[in-house]
C-alpha atoms as a PDB file:
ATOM      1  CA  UNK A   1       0.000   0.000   0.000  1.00  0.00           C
ATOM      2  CA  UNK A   2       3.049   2.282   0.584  1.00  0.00           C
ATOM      3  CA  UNK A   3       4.089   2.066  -3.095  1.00  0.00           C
ATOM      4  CA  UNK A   4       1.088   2.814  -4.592  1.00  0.00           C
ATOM      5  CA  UNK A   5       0.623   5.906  -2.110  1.00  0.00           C
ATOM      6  CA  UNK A   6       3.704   7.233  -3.056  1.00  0.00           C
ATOM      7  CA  UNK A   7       2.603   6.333  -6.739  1.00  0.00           C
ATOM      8  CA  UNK A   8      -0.415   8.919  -5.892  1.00  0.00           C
ATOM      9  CA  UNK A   9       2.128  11.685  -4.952  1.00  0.00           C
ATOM     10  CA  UNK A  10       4.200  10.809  -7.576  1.00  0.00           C
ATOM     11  CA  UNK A  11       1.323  12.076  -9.996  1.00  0.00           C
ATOM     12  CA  UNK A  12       0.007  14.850  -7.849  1.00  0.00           C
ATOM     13  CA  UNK A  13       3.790  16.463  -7.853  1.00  0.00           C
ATOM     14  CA  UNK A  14       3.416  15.613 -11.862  1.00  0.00           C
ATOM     15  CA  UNK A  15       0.466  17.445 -12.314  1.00  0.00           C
ATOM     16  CA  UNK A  16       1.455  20.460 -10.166  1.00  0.00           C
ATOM     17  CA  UNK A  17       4.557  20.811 -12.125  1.00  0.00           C
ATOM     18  CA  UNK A  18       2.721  20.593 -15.615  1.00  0.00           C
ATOM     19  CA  UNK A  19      -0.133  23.096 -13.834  1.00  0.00           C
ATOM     20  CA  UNK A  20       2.550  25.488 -14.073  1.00  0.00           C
ATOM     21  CA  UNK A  21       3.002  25.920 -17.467  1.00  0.00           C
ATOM     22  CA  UNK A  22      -0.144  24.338 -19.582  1.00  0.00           C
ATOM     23  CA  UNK A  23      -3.844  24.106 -18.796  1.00  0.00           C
ATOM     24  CA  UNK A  24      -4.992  21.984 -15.854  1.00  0.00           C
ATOM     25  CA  UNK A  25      -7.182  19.809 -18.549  1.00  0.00           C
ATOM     26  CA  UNK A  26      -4.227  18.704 -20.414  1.00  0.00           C
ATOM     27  CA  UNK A  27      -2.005  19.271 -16.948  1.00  0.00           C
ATOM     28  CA  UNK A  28      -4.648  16.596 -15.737  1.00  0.00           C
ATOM     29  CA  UNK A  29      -4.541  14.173 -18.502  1.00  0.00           C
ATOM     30  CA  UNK A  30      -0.444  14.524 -18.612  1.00  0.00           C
ATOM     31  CA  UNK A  31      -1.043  13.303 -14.796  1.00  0.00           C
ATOM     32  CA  UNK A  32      -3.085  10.114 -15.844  1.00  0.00           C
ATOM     33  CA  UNK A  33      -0.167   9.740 -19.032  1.00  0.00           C
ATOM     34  CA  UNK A  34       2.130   9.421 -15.967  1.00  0.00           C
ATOM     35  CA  UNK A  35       0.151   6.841 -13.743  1.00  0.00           C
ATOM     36  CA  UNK A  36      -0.682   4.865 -17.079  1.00  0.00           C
ATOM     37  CA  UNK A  37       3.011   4.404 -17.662  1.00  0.00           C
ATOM     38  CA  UNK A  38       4.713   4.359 -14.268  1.00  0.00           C
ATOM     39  CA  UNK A  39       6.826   1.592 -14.028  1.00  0.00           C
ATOM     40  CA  UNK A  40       5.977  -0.930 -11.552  1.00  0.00           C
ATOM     41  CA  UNK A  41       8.932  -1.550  -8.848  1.00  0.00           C
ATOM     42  CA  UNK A  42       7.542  -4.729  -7.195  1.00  0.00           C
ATOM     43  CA  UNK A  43      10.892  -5.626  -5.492  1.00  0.00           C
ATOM     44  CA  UNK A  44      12.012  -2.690  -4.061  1.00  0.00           C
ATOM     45  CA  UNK A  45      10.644   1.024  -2.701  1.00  0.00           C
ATOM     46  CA  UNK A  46      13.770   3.035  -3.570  1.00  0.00           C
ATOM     47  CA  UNK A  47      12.958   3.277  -6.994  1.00  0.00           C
ATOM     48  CA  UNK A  48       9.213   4.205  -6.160  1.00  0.00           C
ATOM     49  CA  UNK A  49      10.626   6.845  -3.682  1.00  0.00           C
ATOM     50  CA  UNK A  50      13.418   7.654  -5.823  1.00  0.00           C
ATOM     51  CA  UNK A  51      10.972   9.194  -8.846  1.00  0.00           C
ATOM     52  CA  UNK A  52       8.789  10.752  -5.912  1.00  0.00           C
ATOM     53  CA  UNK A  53      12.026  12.719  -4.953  1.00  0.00           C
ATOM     54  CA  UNK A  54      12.961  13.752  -8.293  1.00  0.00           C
ATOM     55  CA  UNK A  55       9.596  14.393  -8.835  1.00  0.00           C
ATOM     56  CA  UNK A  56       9.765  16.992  -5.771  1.00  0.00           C
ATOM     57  CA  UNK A  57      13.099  17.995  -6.274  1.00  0.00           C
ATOM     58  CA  UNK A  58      11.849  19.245 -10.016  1.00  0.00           C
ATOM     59  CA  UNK A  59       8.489  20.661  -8.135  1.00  0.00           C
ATOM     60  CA  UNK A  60      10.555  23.024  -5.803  1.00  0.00           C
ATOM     61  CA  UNK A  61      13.600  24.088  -8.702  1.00  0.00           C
ATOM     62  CA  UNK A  62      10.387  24.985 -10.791  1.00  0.00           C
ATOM     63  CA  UNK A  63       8.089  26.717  -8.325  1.00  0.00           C
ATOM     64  CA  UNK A  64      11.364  28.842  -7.014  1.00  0.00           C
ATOM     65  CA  UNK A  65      12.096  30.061 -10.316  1.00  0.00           C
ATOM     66  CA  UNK A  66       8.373  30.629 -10.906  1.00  0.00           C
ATOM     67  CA  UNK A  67       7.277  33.027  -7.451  1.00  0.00           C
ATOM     68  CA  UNK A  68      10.919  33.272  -6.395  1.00  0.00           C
ATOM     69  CA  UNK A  69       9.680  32.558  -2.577  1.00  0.00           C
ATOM     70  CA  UNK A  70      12.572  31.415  -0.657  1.00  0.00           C
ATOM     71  CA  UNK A  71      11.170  28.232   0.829  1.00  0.00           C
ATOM     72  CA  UNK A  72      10.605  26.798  -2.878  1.00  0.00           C
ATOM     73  CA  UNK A  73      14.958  27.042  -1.965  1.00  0.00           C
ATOM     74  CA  UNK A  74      14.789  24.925   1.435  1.00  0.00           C
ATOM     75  CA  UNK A  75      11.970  22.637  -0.048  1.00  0.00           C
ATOM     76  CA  UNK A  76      14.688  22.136  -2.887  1.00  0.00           C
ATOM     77  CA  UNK A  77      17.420  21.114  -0.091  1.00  0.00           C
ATOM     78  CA  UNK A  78      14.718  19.181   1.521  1.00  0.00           C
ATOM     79  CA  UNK A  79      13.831  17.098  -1.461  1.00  0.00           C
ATOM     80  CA  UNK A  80      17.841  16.853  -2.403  1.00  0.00           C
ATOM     81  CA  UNK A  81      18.219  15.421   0.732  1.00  0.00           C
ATOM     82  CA  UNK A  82      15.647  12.866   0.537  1.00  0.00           C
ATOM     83  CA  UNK A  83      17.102  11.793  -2.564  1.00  0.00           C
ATOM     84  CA  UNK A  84      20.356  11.713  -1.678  1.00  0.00           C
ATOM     85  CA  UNK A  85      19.439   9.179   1.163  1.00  0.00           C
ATOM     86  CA  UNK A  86      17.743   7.083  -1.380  1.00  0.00           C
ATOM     87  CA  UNK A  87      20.373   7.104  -4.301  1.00  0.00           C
ATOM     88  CA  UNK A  88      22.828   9.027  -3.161  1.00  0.00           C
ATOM     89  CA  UNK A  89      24.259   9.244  -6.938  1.00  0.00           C
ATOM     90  CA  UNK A  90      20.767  10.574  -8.136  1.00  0.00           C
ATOM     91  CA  UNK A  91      20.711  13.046  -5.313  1.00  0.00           C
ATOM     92  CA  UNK A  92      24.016  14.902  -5.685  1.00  0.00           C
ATOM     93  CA  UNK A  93      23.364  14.628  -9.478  1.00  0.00           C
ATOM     94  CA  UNK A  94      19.826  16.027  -8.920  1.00  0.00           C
ATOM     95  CA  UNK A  95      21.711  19.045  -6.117  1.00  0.00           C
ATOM     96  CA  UNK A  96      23.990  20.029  -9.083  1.00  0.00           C
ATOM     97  CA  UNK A  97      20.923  20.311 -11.915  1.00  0.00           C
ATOM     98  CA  UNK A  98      18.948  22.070  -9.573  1.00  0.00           C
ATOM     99  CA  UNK A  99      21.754  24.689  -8.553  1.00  0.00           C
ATOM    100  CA  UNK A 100      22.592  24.912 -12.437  1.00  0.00           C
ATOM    101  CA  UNK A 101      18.907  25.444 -13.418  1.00  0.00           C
ATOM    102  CA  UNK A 102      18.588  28.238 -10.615  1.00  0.00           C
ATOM    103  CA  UNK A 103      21.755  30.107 -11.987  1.00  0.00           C
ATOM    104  CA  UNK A 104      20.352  29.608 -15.702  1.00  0.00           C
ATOM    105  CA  UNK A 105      17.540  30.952 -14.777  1.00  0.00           C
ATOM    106  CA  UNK A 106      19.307  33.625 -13.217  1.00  0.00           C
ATOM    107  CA  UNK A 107      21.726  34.341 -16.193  1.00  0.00           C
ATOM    108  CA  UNK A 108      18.795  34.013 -18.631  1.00  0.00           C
ATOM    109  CA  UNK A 109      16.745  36.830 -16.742  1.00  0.00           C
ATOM    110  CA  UNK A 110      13.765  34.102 -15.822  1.00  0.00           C
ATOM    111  CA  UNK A 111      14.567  35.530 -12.215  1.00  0.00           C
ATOM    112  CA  UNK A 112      15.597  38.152 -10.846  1.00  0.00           C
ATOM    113  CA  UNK A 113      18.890  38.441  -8.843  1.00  0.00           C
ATOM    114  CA  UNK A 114      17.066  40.360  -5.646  1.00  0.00           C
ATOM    115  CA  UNK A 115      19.302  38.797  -2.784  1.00  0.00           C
ATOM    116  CA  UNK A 116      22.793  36.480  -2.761  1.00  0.00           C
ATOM    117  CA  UNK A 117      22.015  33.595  -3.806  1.00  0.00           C
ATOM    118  CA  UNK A 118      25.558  32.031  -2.626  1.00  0.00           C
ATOM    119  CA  UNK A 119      24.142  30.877   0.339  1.00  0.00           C
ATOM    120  CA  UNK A 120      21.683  29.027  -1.056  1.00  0.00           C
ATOM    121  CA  UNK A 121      24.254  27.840  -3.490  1.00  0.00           C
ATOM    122  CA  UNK A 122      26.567  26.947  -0.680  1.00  0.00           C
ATOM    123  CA  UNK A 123      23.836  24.751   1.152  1.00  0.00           C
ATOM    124  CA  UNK A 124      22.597  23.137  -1.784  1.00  0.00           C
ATOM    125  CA  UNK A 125      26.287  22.226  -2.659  1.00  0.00           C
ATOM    126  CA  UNK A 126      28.243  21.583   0.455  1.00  0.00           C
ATOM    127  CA  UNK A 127      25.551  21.385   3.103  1.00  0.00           C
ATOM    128  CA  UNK A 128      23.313  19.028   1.930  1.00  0.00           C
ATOM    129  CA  UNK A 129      25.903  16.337   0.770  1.00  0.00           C
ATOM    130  CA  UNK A 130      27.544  16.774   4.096  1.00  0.00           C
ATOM    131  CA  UNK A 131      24.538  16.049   6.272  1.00  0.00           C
ATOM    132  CA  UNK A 132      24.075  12.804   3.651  1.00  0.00           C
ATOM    133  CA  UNK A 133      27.503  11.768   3.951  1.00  0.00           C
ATOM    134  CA  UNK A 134      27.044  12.882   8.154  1.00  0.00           C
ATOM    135  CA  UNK A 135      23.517  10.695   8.157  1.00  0.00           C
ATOM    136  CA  UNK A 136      25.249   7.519   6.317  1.00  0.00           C
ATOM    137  CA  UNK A 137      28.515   7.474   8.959  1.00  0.00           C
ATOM    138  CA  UNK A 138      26.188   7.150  11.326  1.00  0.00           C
ATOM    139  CA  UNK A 139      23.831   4.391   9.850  1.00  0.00           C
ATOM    140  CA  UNK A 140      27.498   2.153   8.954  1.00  0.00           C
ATOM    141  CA  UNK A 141      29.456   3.271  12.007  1.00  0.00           C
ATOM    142  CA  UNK A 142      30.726  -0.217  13.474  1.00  0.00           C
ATOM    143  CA  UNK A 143      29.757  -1.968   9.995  1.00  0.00           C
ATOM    144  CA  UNK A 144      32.728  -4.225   8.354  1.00  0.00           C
ATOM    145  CA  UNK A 145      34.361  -3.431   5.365  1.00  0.00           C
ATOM    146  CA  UNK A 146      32.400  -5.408   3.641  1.00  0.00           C
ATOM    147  CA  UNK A 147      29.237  -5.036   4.793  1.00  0.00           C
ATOM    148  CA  UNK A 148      29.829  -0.752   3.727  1.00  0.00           C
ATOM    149  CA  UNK A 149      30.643  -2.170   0.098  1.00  0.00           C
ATOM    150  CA  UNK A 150      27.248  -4.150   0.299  1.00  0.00           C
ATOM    151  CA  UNK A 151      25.518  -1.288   1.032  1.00  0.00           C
ATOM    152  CA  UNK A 152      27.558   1.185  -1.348  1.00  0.00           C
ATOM    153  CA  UNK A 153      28.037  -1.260  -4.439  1.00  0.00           C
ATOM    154  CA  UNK A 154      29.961   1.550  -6.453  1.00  0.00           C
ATOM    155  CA  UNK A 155      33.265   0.025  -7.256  1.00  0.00           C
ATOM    156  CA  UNK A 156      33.865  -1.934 -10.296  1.00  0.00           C
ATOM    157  CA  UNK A 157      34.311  -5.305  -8.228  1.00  0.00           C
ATOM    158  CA  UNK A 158      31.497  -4.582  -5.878  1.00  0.00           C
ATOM    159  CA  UNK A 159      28.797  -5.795  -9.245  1.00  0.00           C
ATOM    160  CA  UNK A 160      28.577  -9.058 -10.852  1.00  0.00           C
ATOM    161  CA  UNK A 161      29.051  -7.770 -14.420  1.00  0.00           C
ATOM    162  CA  UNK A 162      31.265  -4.638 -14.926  1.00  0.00           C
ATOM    163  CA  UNK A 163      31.949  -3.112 -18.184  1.00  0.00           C
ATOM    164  CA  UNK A 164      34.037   0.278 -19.604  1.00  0.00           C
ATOM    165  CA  UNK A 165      31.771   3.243 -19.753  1.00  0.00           C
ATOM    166  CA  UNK A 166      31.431   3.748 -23.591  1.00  0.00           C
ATOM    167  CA  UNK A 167      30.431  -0.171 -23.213  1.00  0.00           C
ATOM    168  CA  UNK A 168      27.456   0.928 -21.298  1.00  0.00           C
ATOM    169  CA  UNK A 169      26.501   4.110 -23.261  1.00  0.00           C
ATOM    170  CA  UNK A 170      26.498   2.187 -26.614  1.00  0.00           C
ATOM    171  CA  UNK A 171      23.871  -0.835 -24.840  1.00  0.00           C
ATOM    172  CA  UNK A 172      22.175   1.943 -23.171  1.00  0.00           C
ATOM    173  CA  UNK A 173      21.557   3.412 -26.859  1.00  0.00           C
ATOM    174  CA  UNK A 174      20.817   0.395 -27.792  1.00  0.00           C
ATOM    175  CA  UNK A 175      17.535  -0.356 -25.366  1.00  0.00           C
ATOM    176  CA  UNK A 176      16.592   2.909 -26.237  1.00  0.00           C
ATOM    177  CA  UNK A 177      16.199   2.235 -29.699  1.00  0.00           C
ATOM    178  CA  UNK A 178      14.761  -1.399 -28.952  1.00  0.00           C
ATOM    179  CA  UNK A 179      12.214   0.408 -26.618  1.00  0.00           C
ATOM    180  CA  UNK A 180      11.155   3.180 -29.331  1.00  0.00           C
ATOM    181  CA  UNK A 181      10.048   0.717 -31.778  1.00  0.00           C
ATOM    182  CA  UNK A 182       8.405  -2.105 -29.801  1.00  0.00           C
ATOM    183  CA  UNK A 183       5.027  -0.363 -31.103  1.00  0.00           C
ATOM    184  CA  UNK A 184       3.307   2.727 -32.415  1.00  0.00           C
ATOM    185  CA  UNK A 185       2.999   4.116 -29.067  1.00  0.00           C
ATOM    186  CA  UNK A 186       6.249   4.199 -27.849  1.00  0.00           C
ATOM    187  CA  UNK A 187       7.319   6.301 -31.189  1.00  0.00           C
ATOM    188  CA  UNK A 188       4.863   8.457 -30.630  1.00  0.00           C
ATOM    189  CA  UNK A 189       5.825   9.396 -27.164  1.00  0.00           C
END
């Protein structure tokens, strides 16, 4: 029941996001597009909690640039957080596209540039990964060596099948491509 209430908010964020910028009919029927395809994560909530996150972390990078209201800022670090203690790759990716959206933005005249935004740059950058990386010492503290690696599998020897990185971009293409043009649908979207 968890997964499929996160699921719920998973669509709601959607639909607020889309609200933003088209119609709420076709903001609404973007929402059920989302729930129609959401891929179903039957083994494991991180994934379900991981879209959720990006999800919100998109919601609050969006909304700040929209109204500018500082809080959209802390819900950003909020979400970045959460996401970093889900994936932590996916969060401090997600930290550094949100900080470089907000200084596009900036650049680009979307925003204005009323107060120093450092700050907030300087939280989203250093403070957040450091209460992650200050949260996971303390979940492993008095964990063996290899029981860390089993829970942070990011070394080439910590996976069953490891291959070179333009070995993984070229079957990544690949699926992509496969996926496309299993049907008429999937070309179309």
């Amino acid at each position: 029941i968890g997964r499929v209430i996160i699921s719920i908010f998973s669509g709601i964020i959607f639909y607020r996001i889309l609200a933003g910028f088209i119609p709420p009919l076709l903001a609404f029927m973007g929402a059920l597009w989302f729930w129609s395809v959401y891929p179903d994560f039957f083994f494991t909530f991180n994934h379900t909690g991981g879209i959720f996150m990006m999800l919100a972390l998109l919601y609050s990078v969006v909304r700040y640039m929209q109204t500018e209201e500082r809080r959209f800022f802390w819900y950003t670090a909020a979400a970045g957080l959460g996401l970093c203690l889900i994936k932590i790759n996916f969060g401090l990716v997600g930290l550094v596209v949100a900080i470089g959206a907000i200084e596009e933005a900036h650049r680009f005249g979307v925003t204005s540039r009323s107060y120093p935004k450092w700050p907030y740059y300087l939280m989203l950058g250093l403070g957040v990964p450091l209460i992650t990386l200050g949260i996971y010492a303390w979940l492993i503290r008095g964990l063996s060596i290899i029981e860390i690696r089993q829970c942070f599998p990011y070394w080439g020897n910590d996976q069953p099948y490891h291959a070179p990185f333009w070995n993984m971009v070229w079957i990544w293409w690949q699926a992509i491509a496969l996926n496309i043009n299993t049907n008429w649908a999937n070309r179309l979207f």
